[in-house]
Structures are given as C-alpha cells and as structure tokens.
C-alpha atoms as a PDB file:
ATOM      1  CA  UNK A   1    -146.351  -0.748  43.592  1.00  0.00           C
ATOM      2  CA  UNK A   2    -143.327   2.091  43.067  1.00  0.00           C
ATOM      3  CA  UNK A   3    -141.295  -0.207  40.929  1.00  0.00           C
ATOM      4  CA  UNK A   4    -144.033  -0.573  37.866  1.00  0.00           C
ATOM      5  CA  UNK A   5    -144.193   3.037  37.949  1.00  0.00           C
ATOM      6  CA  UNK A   6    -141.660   4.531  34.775  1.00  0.00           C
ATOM      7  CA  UNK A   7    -140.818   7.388  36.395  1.00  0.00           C
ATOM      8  CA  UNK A   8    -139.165   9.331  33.368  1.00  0.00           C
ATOM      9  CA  UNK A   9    -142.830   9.180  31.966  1.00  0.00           C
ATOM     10  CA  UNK A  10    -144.122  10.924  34.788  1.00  0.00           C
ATOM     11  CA  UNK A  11    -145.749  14.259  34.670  1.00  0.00           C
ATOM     12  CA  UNK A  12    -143.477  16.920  36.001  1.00  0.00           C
ATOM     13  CA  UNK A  13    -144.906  17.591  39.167  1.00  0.00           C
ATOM     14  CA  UNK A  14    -145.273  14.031  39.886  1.00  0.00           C
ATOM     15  CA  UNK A  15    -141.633  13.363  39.095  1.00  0.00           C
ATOM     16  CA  UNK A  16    -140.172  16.275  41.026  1.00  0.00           C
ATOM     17  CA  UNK A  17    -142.682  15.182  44.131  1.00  0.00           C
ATOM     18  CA  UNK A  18    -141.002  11.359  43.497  1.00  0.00           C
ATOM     19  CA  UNK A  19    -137.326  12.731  43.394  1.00  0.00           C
ATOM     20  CA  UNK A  20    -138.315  14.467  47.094  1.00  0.00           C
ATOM     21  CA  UNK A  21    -140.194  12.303  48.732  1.00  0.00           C
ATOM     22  CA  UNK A  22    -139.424   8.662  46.244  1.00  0.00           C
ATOM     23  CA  UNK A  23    -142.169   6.460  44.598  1.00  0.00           C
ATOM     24  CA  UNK A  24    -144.188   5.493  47.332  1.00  0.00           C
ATOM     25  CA  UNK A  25    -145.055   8.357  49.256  1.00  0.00           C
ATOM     26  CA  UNK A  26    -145.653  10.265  45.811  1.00  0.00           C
ATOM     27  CA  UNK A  27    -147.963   7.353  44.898  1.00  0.00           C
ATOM     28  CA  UNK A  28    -149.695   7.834  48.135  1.00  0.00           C
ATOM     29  CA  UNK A  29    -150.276  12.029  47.663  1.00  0.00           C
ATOM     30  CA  UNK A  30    -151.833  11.085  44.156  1.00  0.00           C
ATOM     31  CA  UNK A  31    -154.100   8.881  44.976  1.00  0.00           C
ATOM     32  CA  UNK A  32    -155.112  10.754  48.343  1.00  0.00           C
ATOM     33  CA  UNK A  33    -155.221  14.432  45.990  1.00  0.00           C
ATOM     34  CA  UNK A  34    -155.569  13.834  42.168  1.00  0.00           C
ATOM     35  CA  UNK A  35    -158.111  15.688  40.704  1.00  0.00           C
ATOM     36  CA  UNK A  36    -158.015  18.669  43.576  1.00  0.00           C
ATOM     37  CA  UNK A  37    -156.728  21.910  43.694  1.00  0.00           C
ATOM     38  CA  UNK A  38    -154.148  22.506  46.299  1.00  0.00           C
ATOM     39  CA  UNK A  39    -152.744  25.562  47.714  1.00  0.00           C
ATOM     40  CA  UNK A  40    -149.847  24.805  49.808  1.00  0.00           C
ATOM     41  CA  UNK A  41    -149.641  27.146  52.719  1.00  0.00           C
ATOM     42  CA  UNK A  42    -146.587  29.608  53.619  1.00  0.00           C
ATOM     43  CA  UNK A  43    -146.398  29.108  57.290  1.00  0.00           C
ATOM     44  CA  UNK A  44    -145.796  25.415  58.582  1.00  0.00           C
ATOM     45  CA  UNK A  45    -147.457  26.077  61.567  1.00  0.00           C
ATOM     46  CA  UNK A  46    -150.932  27.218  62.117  1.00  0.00           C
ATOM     47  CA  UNK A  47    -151.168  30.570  62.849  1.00  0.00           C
ATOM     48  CA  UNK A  48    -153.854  30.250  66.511  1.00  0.00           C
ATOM     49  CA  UNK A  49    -152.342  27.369  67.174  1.00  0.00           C
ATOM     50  CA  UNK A  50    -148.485  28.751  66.826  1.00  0.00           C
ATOM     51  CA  UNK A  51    -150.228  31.842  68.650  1.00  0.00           C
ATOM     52  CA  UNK A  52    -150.949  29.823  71.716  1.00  0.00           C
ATOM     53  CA  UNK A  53    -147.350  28.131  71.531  1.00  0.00           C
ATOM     54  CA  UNK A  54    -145.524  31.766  71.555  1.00  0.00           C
ATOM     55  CA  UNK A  55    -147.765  32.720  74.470  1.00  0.00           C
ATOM     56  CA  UNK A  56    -146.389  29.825  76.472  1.00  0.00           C
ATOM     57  CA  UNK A  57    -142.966  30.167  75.482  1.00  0.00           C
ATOM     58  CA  UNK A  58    -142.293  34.053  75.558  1.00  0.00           C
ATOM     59  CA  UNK A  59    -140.406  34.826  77.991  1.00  0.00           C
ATOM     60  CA  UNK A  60    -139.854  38.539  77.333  1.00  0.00           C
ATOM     61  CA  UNK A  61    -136.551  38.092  75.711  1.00  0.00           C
ATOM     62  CA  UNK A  62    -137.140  35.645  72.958  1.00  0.00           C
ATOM     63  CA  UNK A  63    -139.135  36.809  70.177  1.00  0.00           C
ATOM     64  CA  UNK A  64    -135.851  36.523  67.117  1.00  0.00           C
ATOM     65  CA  UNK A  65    -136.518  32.698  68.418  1.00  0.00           C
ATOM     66  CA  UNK A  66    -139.660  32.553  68.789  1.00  0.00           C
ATOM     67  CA  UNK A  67    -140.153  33.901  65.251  1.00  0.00           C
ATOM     68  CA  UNK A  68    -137.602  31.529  63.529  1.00  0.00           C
ATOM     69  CA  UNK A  69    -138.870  28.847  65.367  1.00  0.00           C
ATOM     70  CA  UNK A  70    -142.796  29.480  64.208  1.00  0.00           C
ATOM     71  CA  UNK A  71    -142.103  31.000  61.157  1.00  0.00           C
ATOM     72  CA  UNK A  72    -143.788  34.631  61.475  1.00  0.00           C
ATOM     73  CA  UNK A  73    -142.685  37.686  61.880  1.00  0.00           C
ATOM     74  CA  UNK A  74    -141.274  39.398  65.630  1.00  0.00           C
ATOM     75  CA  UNK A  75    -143.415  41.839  64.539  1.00  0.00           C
ATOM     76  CA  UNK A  76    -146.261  39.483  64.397  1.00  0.00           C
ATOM     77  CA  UNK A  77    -145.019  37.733  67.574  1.00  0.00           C
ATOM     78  CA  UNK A  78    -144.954  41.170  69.577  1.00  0.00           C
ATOM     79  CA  UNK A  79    -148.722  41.351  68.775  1.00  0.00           C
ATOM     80  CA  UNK A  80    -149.475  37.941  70.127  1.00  0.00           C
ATOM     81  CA  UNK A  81    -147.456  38.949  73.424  1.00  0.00           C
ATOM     82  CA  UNK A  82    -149.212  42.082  74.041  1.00  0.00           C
ATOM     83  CA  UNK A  83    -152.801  40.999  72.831  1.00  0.00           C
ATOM     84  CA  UNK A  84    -152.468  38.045  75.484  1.00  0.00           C
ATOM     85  CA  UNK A  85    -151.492  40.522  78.007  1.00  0.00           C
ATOM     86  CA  UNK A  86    -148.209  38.603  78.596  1.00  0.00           C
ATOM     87  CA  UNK A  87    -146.537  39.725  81.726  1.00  0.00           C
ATOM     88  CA  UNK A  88    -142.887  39.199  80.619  1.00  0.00           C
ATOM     89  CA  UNK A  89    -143.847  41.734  77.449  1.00  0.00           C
ATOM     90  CA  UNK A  90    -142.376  44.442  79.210  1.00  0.00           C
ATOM     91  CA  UNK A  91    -139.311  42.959  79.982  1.00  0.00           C
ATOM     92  CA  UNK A  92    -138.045  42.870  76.792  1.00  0.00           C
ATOM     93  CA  UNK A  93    -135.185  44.841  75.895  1.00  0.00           C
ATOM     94  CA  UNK A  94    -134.672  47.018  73.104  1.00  0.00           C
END
C-alpha cells in the first residue's frame, strides 16, 4: 500500500508524520483519524495512573527520578507522596 503513495505530494503533516514514523504506519493514523481533531497530550503518561506508579515507587529519596521518569514535576510528585500518606515522605532529605 506505502509504495503507491507519492509522498512529495503529501500534505505537510502527513509527510512529516511519514518521515517519523515511514509510509505504513502514517497510512494507518490516517485512516484510523482523518477527519478528527486531535490534541496531542503533554505528559506521556496518564496523570492517576502515573500517580499510582510514583506511590509504589517512592521511596523517600527519589522524586528528581521519579519526575524524569513520569514526566511531571517533583513538585507535583511531592503532592502525590504526601496526599497518599506515604510513609517514606518524611525521609526525604533536603
């Protein structure tokens, strides 16, 4: 199917999305989305379901990887910590 497609007729976005991702897999999103409106969202990662993740894997001294790893904030991962009631919060050190 990708190698009818003349890809230097494409319409922009369709030809950037088929120089990351090649032919195929662009022919795939347009047929699965055309028409829509899409908003792509910042995070990766879903923000409860990252939430529950962090709560799992804090271990009161990993929030800078915690927060790269999920892509939020420490700030925002310090809230998760105390709103769960984490009991290695406190052993963080500042």
């Amino acid at each position: 199917m990708g190698d009818k497609i003349e890809v230097a007729a494409l319409h922009h976005f369709y030809r950037g999305l088929s120089e990351l991702v090649g032919v195929e897999s662009m022919l795939k999103i347009y047929q699965q989305y055309k028409g829509m409106q899409m908003t792509i969202p910042t995070h990766l990662y879903d923000r409860k379901l990252a939430a529950e993740k962090v709560r799992k894997e804090y271990n009161g001294q990993n929030q800078q990887e915690l927060a790269r790893k999920y892509g939020y904030s420490q700030k925002w991962i310090r809230q998760v910590t105390r709103e769960n009631g984490n009991p290695n919060h406190n052993k963080e050190l500042f």
